[in-house]
C-alpha atoms as a PDB file:
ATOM      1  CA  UNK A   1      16.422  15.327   7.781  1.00  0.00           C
ATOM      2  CA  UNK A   2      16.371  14.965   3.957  1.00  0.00           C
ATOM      3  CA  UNK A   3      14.376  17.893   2.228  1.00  0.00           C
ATOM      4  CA  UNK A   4      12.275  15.136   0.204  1.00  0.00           C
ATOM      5  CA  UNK A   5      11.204  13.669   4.254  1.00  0.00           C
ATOM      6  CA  UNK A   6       9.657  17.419   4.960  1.00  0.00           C
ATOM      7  CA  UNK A   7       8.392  18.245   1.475  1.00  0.00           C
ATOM      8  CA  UNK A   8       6.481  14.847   1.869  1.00  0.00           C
ATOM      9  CA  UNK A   9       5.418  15.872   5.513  1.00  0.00           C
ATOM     10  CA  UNK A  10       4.408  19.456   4.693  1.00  0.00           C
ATOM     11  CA  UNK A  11       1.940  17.482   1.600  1.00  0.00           C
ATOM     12  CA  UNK A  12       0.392  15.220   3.672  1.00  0.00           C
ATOM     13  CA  UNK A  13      -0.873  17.775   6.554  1.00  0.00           C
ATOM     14  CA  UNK A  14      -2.041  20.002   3.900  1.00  0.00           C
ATOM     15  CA  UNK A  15      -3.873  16.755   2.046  1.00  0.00           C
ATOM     16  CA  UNK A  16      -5.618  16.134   5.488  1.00  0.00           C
ATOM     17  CA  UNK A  17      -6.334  19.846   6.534  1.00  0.00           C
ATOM     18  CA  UNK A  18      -8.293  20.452   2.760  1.00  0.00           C
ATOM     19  CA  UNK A  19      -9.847  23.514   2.820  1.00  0.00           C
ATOM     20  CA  UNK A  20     -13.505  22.398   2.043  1.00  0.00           C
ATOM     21  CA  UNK A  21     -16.118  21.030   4.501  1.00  0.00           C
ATOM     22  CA  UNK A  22     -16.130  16.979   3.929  1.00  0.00           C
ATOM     23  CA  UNK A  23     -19.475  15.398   4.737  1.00  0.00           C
ATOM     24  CA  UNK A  24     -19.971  13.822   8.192  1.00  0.00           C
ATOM     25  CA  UNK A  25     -23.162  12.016   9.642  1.00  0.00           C
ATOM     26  CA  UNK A  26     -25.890  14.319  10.717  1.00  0.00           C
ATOM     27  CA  UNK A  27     -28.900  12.935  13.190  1.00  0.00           C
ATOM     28  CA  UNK A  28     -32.292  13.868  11.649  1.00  0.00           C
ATOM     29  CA  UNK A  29     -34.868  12.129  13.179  1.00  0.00           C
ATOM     30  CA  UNK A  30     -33.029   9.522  14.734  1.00  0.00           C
ATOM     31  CA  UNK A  31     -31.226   8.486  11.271  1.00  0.00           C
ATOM     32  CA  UNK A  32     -28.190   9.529  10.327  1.00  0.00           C
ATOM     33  CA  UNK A  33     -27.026  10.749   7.000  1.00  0.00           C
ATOM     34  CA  UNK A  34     -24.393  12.220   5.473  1.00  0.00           C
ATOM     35  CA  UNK A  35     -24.042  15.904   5.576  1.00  0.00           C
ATOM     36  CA  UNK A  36     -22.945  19.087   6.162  1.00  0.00           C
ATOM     37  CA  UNK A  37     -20.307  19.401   3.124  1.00  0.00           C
ATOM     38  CA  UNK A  38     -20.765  22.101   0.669  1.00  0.00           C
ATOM     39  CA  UNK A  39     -23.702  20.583  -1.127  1.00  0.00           C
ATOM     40  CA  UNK A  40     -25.819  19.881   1.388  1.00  0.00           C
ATOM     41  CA  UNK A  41     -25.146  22.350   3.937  1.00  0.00           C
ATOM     42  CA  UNK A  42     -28.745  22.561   4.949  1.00  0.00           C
ATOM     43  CA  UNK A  43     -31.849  20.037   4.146  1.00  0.00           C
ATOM     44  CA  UNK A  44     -35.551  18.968   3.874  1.00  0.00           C
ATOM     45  CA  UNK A  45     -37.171  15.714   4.878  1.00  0.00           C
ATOM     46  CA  UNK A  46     -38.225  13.845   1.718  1.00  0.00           C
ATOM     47  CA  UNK A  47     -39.628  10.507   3.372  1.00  0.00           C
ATOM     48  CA  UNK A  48     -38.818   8.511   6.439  1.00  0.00           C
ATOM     49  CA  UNK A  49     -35.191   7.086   4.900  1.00  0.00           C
ATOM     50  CA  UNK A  50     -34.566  10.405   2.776  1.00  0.00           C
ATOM     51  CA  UNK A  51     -33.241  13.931   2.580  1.00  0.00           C
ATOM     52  CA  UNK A  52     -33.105  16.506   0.194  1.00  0.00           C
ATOM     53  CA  UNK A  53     -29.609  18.281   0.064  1.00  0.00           C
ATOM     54  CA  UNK A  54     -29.895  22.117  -0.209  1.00  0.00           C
ATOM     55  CA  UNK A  55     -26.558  23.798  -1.025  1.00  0.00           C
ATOM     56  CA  UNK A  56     -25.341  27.717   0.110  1.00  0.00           C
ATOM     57  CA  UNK A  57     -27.560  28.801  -2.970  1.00  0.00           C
ATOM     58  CA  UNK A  58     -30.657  27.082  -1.964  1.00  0.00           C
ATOM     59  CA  UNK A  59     -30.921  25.175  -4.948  1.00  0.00           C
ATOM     60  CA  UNK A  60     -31.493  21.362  -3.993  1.00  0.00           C
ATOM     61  CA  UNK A  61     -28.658  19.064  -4.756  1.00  0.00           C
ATOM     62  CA  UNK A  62     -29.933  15.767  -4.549  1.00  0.00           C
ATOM     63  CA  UNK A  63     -31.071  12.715  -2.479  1.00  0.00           C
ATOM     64  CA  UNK A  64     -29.368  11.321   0.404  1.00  0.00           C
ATOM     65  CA  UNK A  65     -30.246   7.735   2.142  1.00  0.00           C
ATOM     66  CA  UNK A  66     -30.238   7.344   5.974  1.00  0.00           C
ATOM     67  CA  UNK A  67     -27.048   5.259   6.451  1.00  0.00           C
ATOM     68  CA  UNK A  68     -26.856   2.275   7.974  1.00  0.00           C
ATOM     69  CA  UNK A  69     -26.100   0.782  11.145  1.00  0.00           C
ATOM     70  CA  UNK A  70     -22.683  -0.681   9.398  1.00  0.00           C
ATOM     71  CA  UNK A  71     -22.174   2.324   7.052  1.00  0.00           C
ATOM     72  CA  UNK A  72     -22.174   4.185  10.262  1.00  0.00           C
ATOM     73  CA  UNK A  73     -19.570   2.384  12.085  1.00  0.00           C
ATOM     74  CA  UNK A  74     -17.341   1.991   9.012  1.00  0.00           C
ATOM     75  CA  UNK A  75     -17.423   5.870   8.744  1.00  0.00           C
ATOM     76  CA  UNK A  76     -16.938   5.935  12.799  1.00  0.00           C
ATOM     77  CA  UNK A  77     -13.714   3.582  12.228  1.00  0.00           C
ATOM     78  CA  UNK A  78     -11.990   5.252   9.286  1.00  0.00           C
ATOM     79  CA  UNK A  79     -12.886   8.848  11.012  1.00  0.00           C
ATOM     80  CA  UNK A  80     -10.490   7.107  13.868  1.00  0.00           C
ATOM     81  CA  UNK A  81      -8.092   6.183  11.803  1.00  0.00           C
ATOM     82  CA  UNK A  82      -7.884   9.571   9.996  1.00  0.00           C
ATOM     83  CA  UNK A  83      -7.572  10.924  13.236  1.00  0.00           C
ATOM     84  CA  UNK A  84      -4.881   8.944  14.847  1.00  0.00           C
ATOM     85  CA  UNK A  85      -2.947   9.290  11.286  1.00  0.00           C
ATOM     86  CA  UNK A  86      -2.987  13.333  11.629  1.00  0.00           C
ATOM     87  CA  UNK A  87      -2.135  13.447  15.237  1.00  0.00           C
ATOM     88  CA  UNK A  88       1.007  10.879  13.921  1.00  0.00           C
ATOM     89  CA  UNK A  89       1.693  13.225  11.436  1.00  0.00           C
ATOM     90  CA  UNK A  90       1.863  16.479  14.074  1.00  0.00           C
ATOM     91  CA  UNK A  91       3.686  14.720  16.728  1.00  0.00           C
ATOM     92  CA  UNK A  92       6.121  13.644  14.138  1.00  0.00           C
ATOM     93  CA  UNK A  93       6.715  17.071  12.348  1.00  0.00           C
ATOM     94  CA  UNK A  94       6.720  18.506  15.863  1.00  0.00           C
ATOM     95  CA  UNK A  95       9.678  16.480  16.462  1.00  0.00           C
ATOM     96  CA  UNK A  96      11.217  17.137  13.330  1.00  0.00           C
ATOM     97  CA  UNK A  97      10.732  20.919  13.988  1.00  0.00           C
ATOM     98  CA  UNK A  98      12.293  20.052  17.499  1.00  0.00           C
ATOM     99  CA  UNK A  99      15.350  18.091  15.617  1.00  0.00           C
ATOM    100  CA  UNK A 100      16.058  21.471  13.310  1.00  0.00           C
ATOM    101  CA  UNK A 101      16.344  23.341  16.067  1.00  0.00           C
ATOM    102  CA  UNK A 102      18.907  21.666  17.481  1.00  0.00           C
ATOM    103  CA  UNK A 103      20.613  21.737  14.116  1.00  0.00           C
ATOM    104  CA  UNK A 104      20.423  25.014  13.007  1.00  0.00           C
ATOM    105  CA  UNK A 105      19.647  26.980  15.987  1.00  0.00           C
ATOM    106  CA  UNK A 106      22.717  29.088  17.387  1.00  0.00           C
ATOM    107  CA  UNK A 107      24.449  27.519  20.190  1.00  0.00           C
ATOM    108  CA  UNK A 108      25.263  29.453  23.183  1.00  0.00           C
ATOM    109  CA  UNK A 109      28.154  31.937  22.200  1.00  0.00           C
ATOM    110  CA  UNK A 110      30.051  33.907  24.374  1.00  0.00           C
ATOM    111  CA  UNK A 111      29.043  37.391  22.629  1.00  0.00           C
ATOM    112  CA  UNK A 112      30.703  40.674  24.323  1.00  0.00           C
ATOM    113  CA  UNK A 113      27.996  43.056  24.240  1.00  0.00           C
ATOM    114  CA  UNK A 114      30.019  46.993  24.280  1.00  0.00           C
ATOM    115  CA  UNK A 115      28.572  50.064  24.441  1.00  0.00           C
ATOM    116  CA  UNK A 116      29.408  53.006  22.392  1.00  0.00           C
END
């Protein structure tokens, strides 16, 4: 495999593994709304369709809305699709891995082992 087909592998995984929490949707209530990233890692109840983000420093960060029904399930549906994309990605450099081997590994030499 070309080195420009694994340098463009190795990018990708690390683009989808980013070391920083993304937001995901967090129940409060019975609404959901997005959460749990670095700025709003905890929150208080502003209203009935509102939260106030609280970051690691306690300082408040800002509003957030309670999503909606379809703001929900597009989330839901790309978070699939992210997910079936990284699980393409491992199976595939898995195989590549697997396809090295075979390449580069040592085959099976008849070595005379002597002792001194």
């Amino acid at each position: 495999m070309k080195k420009e087909t694994i340098g463009s592998l190795l990018f990708a995984a690390m683009l989808f593994s980013g070391c920083s929490r993304g937001a995901s949707p967090q129940s409060v209530n019975g609404k959901y709304y997005m959460g749990g990233d670095d700025s709003c890692i905890r929150y208080r109840v502003y209203d009935d369709n509102r939260i106030i983000c609280i970051d690691s420093d306690g300082k408040d960060t800002g509003y957030r809305s309670a999503m909606s029904n379809q703001e929900l399930q597009m989330h839901m549906n790309q978070k699939a699709q992210n997910d079936k994309a990284l699980n393409d990605l491992s199976r595939q450099m898995n195989e590549t891995g697997l396809k090295m081997q075979e390449i580069y590994a040592p085959k099976n030499y008849n070595m005379n082992i002597y002792r001194y």
